[in-house]
N, C-alpha and C. Protein backbone atom coordinates (compact mmCIF):
# COMPACT_ATOMS: atom_id res chain seq x y z
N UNK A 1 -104.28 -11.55 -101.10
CA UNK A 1 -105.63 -11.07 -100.96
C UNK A 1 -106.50 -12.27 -100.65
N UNK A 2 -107.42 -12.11 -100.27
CA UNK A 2 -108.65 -13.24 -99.82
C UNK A 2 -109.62 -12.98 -99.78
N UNK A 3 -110.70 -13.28 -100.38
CA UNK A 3 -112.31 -13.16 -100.62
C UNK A 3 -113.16 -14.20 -99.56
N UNK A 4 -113.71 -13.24 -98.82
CA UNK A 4 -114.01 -13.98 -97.42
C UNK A 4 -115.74 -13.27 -97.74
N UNK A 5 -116.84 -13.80 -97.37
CA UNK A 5 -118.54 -13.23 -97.36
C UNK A 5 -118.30 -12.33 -96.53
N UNK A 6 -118.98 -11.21 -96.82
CA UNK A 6 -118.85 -9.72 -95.76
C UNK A 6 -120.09 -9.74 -94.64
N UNK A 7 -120.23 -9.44 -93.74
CA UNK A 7 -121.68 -9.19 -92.96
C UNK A 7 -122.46 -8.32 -93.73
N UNK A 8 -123.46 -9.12 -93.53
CA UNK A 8 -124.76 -8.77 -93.70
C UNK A 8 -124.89 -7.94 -95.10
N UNK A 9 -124.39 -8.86 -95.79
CA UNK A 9 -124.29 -8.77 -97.76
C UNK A 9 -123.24 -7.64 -98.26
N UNK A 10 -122.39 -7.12 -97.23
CA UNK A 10 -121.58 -5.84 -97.68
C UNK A 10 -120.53 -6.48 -98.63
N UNK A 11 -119.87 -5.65 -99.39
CA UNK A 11 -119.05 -5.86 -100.27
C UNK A 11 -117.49 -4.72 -99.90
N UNK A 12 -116.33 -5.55 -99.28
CA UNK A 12 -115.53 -4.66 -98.75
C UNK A 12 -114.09 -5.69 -99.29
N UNK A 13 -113.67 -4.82 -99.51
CA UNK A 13 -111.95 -5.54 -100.13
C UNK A 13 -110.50 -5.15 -99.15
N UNK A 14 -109.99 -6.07 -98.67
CA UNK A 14 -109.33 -5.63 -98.05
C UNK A 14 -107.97 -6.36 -98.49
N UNK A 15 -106.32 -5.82 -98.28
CA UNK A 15 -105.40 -6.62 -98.64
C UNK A 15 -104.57 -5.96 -97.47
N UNK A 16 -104.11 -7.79 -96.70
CA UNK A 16 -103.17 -7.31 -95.76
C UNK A 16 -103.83 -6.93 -94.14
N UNK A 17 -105.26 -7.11 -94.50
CA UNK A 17 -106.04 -6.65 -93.11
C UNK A 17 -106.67 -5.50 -92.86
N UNK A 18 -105.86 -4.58 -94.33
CA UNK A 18 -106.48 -2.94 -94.28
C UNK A 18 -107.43 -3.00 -95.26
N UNK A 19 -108.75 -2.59 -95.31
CA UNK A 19 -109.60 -1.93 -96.03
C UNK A 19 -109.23 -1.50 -96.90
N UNK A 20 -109.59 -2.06 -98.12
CA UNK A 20 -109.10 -0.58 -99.44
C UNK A 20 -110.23 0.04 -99.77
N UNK A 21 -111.46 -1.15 -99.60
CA UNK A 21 -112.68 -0.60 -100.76
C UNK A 21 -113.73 -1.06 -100.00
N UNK A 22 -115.01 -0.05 -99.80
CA UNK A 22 -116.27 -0.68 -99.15
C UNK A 22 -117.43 0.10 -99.51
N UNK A 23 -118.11 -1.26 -99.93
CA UNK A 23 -119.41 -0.84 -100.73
C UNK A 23 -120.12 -0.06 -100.12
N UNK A 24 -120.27 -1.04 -98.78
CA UNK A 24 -120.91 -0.27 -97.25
C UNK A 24 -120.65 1.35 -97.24
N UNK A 25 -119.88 1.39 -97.25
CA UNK A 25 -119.26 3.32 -96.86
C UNK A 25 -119.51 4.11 -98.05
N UNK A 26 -119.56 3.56 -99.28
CA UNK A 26 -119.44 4.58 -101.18
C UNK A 26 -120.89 4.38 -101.02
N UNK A 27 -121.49 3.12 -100.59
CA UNK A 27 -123.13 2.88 -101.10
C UNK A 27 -122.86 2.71 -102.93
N UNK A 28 -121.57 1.82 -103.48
CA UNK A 28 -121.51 1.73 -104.96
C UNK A 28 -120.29 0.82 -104.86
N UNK A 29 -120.32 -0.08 -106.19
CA UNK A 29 -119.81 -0.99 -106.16
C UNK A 29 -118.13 -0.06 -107.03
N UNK A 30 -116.83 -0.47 -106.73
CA UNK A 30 -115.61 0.06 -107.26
C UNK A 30 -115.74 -0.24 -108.72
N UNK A 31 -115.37 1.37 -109.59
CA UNK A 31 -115.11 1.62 -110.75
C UNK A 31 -113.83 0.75 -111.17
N UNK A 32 -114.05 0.79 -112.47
CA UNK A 32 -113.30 -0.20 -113.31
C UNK A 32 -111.59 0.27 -112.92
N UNK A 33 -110.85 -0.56 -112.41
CA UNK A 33 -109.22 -1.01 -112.13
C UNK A 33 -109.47 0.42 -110.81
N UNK A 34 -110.37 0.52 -110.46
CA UNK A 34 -109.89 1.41 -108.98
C UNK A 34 -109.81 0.46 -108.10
N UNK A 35 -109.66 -0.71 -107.75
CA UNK A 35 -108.77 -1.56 -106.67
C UNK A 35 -107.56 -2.18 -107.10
N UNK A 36 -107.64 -2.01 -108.51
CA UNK A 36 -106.01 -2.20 -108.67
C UNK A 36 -105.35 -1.20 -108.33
N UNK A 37 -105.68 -0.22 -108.84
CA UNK A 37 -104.90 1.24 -108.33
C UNK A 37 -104.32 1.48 -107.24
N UNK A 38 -105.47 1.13 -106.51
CA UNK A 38 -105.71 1.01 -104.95
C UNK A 38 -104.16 0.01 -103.98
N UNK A 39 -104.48 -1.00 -104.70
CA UNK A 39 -103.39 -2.02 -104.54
C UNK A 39 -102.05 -1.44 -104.98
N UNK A 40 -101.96 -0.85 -106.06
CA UNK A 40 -100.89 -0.16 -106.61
C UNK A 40 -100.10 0.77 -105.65
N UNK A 41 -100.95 1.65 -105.52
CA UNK A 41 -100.65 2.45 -103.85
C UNK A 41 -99.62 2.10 -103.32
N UNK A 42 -100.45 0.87 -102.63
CA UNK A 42 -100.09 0.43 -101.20
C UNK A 42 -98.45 -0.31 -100.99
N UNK A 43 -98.26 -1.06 -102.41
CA UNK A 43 -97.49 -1.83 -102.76
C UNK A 43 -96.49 -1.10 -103.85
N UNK A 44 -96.75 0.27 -103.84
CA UNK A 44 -95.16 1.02 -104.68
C UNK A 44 -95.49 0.31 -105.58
N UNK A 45 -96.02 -0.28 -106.58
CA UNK A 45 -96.12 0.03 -108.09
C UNK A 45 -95.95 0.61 -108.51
């Protein structure tokens, strides 16, 4: 994963190049372990 400044103050998480999470699009910042989850997904956890 890598924490890179988003344009124009957005807050978007991405792992791998894909989008998991964007503030921009919810208009709200991710609930507690929903990008782990998220990550969980992606990666068969």
């Amino acid at each position: 994963m890598t924490v890179a400044p988003g344009e124009s103050g957005s807050f978007e998480i991405f792992l791998n190049r894909k989008k998991i999470f964007s503030k921009k699009a919810t208009d709200r910042f991710p609930e507690a372990n929903e990008v782990e989850e998220k990550i969980g997904e992606l990666v068969g956890a």
